[in-house]
PDB file of N, CA and C in Angstrom:
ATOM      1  N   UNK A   1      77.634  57.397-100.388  1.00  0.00           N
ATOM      2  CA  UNK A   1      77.610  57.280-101.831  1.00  0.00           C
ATOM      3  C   UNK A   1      76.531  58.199-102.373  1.00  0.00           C
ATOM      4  N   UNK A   2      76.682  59.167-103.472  1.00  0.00           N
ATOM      5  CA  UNK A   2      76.338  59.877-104.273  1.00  0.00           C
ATOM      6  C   UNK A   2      74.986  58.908-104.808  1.00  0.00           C
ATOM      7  N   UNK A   3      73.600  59.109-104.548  1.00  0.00           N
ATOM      8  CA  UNK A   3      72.667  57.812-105.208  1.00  0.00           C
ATOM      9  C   UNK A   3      72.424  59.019-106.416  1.00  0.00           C
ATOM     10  N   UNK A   4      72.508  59.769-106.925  1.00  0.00           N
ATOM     11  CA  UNK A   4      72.410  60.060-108.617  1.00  0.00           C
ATOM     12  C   UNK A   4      73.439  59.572-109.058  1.00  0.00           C
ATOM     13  N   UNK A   5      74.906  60.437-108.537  1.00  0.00           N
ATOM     14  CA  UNK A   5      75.806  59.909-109.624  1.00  0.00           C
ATOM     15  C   UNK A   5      76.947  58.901-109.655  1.00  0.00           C
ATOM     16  N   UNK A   6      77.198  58.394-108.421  1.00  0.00           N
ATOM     17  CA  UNK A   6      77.563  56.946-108.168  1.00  0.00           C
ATOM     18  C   UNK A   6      76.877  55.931-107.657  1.00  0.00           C
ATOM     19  N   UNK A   7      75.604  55.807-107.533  1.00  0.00           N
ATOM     20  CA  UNK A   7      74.610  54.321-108.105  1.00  0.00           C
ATOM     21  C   UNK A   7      75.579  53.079-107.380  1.00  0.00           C
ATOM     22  N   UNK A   8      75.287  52.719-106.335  1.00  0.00           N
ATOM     23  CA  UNK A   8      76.240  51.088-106.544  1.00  0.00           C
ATOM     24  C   UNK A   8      75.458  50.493-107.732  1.00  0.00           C
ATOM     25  N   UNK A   9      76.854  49.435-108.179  1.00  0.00           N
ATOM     26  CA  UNK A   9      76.696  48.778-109.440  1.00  0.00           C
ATOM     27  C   UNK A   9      76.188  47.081-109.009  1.00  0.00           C
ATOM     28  N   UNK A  10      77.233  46.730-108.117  1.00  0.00           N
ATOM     29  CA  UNK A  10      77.481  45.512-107.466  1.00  0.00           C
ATOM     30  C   UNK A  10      77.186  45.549-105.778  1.00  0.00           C
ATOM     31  N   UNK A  11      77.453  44.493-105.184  1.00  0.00           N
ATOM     32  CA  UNK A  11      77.299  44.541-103.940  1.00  0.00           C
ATOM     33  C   UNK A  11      78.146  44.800-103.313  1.00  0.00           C
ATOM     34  N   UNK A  12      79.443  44.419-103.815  1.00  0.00           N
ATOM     35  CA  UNK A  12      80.779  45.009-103.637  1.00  0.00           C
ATOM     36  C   UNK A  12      80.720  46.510-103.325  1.00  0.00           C
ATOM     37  N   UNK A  13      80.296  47.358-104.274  1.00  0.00           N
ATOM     38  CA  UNK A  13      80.089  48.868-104.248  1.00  0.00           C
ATOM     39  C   UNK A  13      79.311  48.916-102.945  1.00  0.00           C
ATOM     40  N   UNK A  14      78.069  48.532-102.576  1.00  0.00           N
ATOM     41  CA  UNK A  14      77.295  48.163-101.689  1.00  0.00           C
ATOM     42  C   UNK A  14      78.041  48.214-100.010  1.00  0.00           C
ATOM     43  N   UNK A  15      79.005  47.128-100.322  1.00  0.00           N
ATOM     44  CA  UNK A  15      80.028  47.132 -99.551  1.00  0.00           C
ATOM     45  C   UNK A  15      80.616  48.234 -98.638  1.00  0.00           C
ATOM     46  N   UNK A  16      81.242  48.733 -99.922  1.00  0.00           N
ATOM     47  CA  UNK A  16      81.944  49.558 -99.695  1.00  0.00           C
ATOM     48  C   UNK A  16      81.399  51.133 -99.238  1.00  0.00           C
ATOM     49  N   UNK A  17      80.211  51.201 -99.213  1.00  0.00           N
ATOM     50  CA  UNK A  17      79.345  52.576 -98.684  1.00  0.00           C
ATOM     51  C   UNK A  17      78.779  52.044 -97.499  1.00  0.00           C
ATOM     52  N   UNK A  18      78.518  51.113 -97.113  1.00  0.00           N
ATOM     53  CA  UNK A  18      78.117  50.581 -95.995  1.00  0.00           C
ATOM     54  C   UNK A  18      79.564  51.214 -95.307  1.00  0.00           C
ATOM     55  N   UNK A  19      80.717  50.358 -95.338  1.00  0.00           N
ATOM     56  CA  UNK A  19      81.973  50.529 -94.551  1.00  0.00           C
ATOM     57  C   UNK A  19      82.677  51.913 -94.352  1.00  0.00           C
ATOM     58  N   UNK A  20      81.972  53.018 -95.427  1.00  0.00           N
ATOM     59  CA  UNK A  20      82.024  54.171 -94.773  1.00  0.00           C
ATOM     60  C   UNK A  20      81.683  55.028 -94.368  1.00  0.00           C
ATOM     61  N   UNK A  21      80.167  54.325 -94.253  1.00  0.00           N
ATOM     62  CA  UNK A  21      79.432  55.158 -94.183  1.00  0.00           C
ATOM     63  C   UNK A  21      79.297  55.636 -92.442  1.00  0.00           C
ATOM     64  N   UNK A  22      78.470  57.073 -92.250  1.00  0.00           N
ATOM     65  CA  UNK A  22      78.301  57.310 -91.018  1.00  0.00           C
ATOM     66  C   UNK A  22      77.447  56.681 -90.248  1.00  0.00           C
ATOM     67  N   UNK A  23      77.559  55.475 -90.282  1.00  0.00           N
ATOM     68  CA  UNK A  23      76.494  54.837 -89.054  1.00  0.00           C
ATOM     69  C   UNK A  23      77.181  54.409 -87.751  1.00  0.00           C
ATOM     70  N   UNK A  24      76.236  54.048 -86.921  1.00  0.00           N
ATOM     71  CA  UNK A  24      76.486  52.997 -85.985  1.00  0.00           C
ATOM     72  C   UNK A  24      77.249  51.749 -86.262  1.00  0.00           C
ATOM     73  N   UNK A  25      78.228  51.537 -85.528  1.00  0.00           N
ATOM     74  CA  UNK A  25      78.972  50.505 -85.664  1.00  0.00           C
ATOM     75  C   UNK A  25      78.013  49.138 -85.771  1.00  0.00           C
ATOM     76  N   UNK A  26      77.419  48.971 -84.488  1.00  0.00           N
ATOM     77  CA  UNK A  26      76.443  47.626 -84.713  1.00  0.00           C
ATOM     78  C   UNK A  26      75.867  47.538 -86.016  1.00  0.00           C
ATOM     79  N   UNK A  27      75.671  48.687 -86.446  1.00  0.00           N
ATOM     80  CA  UNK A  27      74.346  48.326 -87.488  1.00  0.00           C
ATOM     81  C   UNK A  27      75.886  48.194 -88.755  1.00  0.00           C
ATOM     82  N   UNK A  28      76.901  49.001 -89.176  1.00  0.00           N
ATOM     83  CA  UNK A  28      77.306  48.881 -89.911  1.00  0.00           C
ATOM     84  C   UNK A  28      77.817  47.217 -89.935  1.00  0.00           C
ATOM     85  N   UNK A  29      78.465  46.740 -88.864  1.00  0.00           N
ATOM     86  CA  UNK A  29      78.505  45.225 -88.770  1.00  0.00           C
ATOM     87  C   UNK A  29      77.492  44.581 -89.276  1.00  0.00           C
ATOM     88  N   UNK A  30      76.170  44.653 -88.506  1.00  0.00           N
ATOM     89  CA  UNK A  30      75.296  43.669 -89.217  1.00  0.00           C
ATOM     90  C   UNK A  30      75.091  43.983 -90.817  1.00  0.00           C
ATOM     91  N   UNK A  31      75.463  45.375 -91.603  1.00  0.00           N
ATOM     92  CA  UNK A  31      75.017  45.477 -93.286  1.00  0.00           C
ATOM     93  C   UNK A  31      75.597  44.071 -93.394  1.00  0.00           C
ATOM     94  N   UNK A  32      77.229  44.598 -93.050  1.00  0.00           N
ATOM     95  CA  UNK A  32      78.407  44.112 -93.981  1.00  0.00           C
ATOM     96  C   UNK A  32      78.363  42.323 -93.874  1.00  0.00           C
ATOM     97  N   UNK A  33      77.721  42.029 -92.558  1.00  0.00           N
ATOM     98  CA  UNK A  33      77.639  40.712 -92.412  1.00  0.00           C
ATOM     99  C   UNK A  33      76.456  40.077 -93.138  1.00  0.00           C
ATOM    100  N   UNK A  34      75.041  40.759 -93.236  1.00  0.00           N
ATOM    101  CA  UNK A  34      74.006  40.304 -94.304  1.00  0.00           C
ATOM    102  C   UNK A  34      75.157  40.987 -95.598  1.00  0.00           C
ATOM    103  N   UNK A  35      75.589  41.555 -96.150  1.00  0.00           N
ATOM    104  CA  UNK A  35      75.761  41.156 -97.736  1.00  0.00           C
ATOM    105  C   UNK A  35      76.886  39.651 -97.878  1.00  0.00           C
ATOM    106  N   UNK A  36      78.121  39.608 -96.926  1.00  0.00           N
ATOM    107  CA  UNK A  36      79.030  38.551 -97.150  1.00  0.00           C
ATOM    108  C   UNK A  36      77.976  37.413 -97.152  1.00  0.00           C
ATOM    109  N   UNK A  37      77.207  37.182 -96.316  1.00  0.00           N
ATOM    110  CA  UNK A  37      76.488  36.212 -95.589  1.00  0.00           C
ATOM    111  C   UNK A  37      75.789  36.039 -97.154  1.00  0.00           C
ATOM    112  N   UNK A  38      74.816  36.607 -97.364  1.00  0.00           N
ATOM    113  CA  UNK A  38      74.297  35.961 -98.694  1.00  0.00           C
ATOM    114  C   UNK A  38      75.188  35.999-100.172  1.00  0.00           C
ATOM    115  N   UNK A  39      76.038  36.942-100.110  1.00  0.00           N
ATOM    116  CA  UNK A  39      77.309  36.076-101.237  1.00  0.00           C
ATOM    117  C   UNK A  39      77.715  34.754-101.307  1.00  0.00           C
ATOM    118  N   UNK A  40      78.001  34.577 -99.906  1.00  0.00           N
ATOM    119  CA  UNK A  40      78.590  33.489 -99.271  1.00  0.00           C
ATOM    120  C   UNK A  40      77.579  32.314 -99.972  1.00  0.00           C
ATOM    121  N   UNK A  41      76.271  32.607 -99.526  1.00  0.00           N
ATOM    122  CA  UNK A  41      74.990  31.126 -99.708  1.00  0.00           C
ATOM    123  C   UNK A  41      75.102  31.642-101.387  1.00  0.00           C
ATOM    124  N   UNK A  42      75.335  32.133-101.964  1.00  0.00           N
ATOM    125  CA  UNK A  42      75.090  32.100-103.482  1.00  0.00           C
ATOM    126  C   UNK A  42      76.386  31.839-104.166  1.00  0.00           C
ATOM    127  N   UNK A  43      77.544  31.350-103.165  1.00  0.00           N
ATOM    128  CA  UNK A  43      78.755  31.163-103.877  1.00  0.00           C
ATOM    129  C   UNK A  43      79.089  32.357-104.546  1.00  0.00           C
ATOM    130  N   UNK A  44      79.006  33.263-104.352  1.00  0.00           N
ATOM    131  CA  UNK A  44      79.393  34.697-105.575  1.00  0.00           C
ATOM    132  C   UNK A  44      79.969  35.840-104.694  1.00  0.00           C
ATOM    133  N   UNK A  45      81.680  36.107-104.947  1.00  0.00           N
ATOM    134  CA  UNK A  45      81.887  37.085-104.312  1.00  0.00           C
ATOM    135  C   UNK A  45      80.835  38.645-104.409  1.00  0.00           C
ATOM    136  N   UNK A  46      80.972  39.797-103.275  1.00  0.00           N
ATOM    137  CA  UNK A  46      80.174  40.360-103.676  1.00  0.00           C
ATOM    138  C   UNK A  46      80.371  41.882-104.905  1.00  0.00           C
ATOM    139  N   UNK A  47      81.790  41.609-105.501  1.00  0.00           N
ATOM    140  CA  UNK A  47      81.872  42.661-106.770  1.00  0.00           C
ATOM    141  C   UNK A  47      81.568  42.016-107.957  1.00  0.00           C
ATOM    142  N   UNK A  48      80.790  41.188-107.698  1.00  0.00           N
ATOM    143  CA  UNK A  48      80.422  39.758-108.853  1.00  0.00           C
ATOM    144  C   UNK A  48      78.734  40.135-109.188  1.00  0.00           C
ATOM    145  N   UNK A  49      78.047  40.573-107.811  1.00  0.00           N
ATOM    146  CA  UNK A  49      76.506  40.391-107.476  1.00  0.00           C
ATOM    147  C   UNK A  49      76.073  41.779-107.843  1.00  0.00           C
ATOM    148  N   UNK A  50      75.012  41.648-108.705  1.00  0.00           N
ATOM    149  CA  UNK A  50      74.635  42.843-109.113  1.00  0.00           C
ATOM    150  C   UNK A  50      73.985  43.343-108.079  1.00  0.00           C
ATOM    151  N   UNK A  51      74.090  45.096-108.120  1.00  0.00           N
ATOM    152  CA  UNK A  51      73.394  45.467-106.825  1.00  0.00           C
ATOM    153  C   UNK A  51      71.853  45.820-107.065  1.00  0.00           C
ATOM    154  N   UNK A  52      70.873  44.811-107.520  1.00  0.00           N
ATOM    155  CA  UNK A  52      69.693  44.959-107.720  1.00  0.00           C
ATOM    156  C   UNK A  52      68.279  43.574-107.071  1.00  0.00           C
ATOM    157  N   UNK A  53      67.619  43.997-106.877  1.00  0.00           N
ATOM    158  CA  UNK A  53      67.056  43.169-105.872  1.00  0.00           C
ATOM    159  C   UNK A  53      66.949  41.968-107.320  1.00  0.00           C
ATOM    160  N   UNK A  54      66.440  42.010-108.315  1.00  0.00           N
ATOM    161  CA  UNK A  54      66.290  40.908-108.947  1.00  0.00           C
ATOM    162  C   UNK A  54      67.032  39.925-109.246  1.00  0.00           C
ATOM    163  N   UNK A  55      68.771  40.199-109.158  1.00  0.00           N
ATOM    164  CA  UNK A  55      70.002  39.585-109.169  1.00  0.00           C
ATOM    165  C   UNK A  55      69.871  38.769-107.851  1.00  0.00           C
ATOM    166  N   UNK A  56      69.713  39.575-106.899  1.00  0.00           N
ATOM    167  CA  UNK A  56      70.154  38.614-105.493  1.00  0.00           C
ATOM    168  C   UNK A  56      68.822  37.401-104.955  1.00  0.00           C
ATOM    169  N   UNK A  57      67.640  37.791-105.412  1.00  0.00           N
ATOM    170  CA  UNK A  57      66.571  37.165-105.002  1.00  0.00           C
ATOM    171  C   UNK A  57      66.699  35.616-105.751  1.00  0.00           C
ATOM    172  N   UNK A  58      66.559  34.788-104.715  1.00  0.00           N
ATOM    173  CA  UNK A  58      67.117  33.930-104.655  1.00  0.00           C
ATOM    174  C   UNK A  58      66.004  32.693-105.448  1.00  0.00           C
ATOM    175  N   UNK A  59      66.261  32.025-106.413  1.00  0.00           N
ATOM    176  CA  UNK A  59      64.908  31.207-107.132  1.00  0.00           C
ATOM    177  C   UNK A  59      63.662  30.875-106.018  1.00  0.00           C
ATOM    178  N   UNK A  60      64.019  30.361-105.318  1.00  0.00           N
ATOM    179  CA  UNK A  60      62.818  30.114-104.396  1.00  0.00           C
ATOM    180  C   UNK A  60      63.135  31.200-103.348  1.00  0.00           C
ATOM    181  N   UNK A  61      61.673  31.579-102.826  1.00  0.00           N
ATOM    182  CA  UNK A  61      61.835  32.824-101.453  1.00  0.00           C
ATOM    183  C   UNK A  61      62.568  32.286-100.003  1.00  0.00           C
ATOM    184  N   UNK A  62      63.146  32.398 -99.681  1.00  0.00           N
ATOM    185  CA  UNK A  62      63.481  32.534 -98.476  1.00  0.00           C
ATOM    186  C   UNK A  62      62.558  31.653 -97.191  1.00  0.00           C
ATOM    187  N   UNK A  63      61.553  32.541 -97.622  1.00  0.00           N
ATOM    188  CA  UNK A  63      60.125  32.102 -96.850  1.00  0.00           C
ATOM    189  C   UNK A  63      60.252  30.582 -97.245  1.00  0.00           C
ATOM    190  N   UNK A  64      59.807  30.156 -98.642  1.00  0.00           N
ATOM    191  CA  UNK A  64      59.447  28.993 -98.797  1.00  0.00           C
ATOM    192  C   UNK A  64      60.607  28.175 -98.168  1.00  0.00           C
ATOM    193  N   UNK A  65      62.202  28.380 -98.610  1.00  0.00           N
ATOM    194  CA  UNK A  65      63.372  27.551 -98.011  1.00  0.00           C
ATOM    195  C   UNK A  65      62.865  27.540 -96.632  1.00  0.00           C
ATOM    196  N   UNK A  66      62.539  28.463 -95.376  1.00  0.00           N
ATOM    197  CA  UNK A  66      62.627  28.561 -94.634  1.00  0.00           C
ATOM    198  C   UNK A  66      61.056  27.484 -94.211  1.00  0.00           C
ATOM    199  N   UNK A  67      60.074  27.589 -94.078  1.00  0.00           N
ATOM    200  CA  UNK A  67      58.782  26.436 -94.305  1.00  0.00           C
ATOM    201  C   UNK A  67      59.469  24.867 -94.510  1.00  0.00           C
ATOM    202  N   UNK A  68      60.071  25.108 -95.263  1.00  0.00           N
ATOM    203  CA  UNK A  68      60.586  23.311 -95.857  1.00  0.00           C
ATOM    204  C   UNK A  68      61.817  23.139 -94.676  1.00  0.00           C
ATOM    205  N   UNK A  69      62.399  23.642 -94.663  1.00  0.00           N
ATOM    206  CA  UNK A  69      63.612  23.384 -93.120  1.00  0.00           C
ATOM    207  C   UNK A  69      62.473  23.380 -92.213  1.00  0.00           C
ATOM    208  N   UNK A  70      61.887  23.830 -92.120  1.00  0.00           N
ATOM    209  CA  UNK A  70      61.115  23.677 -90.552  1.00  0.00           C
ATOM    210  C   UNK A  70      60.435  22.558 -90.799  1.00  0.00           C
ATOM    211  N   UNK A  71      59.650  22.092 -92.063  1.00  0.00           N
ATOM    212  CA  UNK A  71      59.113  21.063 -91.965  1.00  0.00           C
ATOM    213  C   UNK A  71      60.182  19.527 -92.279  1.00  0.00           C
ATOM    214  N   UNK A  72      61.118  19.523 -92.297  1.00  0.00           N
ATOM    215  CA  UNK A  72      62.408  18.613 -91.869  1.00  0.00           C
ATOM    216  C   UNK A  72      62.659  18.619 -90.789  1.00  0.00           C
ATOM    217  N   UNK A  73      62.555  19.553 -89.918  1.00  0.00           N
ATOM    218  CA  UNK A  73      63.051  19.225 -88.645  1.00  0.00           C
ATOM    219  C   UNK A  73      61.684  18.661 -88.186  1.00  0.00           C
ATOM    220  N   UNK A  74      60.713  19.197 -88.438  1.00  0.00           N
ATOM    221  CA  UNK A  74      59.445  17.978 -87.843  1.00  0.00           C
ATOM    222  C   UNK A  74      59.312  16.479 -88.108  1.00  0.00           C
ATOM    223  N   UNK A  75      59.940  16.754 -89.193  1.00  0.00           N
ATOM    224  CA  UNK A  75      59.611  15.261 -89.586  1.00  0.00           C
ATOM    225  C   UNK A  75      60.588  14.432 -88.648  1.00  0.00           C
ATOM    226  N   UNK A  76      61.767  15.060 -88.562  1.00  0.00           N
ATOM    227  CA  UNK A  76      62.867  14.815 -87.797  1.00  0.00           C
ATOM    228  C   UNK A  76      63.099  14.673 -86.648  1.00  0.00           C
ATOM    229  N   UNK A  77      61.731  14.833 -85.900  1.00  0.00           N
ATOM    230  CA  UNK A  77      61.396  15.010 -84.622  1.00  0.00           C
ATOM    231  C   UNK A  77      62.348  16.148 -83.546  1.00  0.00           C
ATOM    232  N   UNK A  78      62.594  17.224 -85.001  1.00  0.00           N
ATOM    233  CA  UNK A  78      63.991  18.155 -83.720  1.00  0.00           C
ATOM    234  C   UNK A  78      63.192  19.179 -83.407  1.00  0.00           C
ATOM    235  N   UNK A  79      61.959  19.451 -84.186  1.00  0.00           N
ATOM    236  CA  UNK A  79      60.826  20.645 -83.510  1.00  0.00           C
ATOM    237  C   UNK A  79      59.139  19.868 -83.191  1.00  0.00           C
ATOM    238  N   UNK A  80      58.910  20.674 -82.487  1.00  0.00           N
ATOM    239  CA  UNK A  80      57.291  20.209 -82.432  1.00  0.00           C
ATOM    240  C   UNK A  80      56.590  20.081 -83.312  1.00  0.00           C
ATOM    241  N   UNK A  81      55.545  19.447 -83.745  1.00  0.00           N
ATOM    242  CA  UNK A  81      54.654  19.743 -84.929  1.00  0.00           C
ATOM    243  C   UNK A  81      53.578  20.662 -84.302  1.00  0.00           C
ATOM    244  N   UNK A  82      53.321  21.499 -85.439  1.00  0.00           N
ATOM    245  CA  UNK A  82      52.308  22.385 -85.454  1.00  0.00           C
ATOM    246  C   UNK A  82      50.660  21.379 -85.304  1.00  0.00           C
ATOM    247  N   UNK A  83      50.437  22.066 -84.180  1.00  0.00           N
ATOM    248  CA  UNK A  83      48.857  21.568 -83.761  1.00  0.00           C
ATOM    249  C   UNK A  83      48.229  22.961 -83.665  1.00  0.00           C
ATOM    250  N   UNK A  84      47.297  22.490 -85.256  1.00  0.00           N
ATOM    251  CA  UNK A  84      46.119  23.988 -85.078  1.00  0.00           C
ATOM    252  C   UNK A  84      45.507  23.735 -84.148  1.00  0.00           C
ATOM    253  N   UNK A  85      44.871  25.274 -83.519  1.00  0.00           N
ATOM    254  CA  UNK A  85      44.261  25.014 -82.514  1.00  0.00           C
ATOM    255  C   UNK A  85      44.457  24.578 -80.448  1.00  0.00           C
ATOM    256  N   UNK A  86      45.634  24.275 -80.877  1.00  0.00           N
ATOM    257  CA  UNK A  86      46.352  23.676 -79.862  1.00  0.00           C
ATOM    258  C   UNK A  86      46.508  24.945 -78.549  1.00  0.00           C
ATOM    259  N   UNK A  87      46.520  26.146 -79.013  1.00  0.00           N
ATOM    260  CA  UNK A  87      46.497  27.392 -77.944  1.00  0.00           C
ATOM    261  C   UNK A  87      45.268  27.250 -77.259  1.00  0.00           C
ATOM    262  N   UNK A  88      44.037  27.461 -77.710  1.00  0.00           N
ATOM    263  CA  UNK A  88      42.773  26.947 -77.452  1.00  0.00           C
ATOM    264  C   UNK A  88      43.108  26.155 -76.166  1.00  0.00           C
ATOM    265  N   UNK A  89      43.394  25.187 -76.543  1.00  0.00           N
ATOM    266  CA  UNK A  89      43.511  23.606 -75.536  1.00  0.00           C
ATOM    267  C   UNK A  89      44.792  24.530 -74.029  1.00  0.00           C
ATOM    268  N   UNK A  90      45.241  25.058 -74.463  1.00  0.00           N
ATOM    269  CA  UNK A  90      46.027  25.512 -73.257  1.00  0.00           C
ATOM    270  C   UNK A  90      45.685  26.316 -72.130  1.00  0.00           C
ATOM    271  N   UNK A  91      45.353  25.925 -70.747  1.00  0.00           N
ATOM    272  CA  UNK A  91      44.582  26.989 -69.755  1.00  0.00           C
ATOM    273  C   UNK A  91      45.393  28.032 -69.958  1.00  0.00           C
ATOM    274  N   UNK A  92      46.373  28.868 -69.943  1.00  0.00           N
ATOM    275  CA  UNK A  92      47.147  29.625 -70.355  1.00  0.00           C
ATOM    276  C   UNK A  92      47.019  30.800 -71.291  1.00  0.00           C
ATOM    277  N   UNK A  93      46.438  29.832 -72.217  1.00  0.00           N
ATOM    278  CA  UNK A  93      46.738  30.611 -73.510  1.00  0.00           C
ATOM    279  C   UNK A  93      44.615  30.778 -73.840  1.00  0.00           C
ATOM    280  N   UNK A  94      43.977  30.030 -73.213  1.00  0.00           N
ATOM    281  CA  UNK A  94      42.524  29.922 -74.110  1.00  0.00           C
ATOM    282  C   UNK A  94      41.995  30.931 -73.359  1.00  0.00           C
ATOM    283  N   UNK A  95      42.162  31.782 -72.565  1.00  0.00           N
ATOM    284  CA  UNK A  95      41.193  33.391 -72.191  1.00  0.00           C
ATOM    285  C   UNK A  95      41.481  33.967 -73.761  1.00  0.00           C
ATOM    286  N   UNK A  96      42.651  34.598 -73.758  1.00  0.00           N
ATOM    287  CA  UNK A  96      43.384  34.808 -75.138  1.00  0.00           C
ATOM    288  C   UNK A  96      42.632  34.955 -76.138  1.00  0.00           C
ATOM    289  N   UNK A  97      42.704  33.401 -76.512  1.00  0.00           N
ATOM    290  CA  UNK A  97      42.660  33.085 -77.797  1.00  0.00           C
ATOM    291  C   UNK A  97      40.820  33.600 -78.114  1.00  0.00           C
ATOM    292  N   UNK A  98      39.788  33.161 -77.005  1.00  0.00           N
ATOM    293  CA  UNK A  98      38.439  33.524 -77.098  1.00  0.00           C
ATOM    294  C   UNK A  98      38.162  34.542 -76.970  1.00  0.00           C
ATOM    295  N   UNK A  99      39.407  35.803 -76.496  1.00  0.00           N
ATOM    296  CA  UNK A  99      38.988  37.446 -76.282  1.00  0.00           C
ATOM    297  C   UNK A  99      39.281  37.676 -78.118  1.00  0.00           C
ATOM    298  N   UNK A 100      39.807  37.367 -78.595  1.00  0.00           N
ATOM    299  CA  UNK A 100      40.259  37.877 -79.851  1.00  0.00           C
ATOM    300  C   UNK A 100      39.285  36.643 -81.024  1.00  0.00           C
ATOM    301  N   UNK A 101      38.898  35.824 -80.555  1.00  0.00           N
ATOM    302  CA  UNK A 101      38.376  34.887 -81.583  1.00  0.00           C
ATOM    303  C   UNK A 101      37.504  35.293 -82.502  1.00  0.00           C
ATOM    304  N   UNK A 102      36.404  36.646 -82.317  1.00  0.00           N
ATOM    305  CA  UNK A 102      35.333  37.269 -83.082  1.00  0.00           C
ATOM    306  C   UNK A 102      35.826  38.316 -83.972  1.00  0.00           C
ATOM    307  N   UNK A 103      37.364  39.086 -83.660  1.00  0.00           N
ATOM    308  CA  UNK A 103      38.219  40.420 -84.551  1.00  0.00           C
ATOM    309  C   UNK A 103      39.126  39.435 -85.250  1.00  0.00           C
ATOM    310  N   UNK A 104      38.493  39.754 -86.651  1.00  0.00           N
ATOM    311  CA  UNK A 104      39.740  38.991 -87.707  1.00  0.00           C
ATOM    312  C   UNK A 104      40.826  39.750 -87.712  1.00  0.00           C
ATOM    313  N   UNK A 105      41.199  41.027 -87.283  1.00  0.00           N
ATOM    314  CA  UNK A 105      42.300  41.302 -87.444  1.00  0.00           C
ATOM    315  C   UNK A 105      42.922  41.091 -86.443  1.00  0.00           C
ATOM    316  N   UNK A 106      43.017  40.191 -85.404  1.00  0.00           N
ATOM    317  CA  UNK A 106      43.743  39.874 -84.278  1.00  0.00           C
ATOM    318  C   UNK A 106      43.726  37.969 -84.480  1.00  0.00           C
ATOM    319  N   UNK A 107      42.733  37.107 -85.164  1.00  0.00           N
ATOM    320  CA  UNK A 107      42.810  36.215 -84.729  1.00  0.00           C
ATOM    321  C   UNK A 107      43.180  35.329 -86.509  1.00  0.00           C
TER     322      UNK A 107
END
């Protein structure tokens, strides 16, 4: 797609330059499957979805949805709970954790 003078409009358009475009098959699969995939969670076909990040961004981030599912499944007992500190406590893991404990950008 022409990005001066054909612009996708929608995601649909989006779509459709993905599917012809010259890539790799894998990767062209995974576009086409992230745009259906989040049409899909927004109920909105994708010649419906504007092709602009502020249209598709979803009221709450991702991140945050994603934090609150994880903290359901804790509560839920289907994941571990997070124990700060808990690497520390592991013979395994506590050389580690005390080689890096003094560089904030590692710890």
């Amino acid at each position: 797609m022409d990005h001066n003078n054909n612009k996708a409009k929608t995601l649909g358009d989006v779509l459709v330059a993905v599917q012809t475009a010259n890539i790799a098959p894998l990767q062209q699969r995974a576009m086409t499957s992230a745009i259906k995939r989040i049409c899909e969670m927004a109920g909105a076909k994708p010649a419906t979805v504007p092709a602009e990040a502020t249209a598709i961004r979803p009221e709450k981030t991702w991140a945050n949805l994603l934090s609150r599912l994880r903290a359901a499944l804790r509560l839920a007992d289907v994941i571990d709970p997070i124990m700060p500190g808990s690497a520390a406590q592991d013979p395994a893991w506590a050389p580690l954790v005390r080689a890096v404990a003094g560089d904030k950008r590692l710890s």
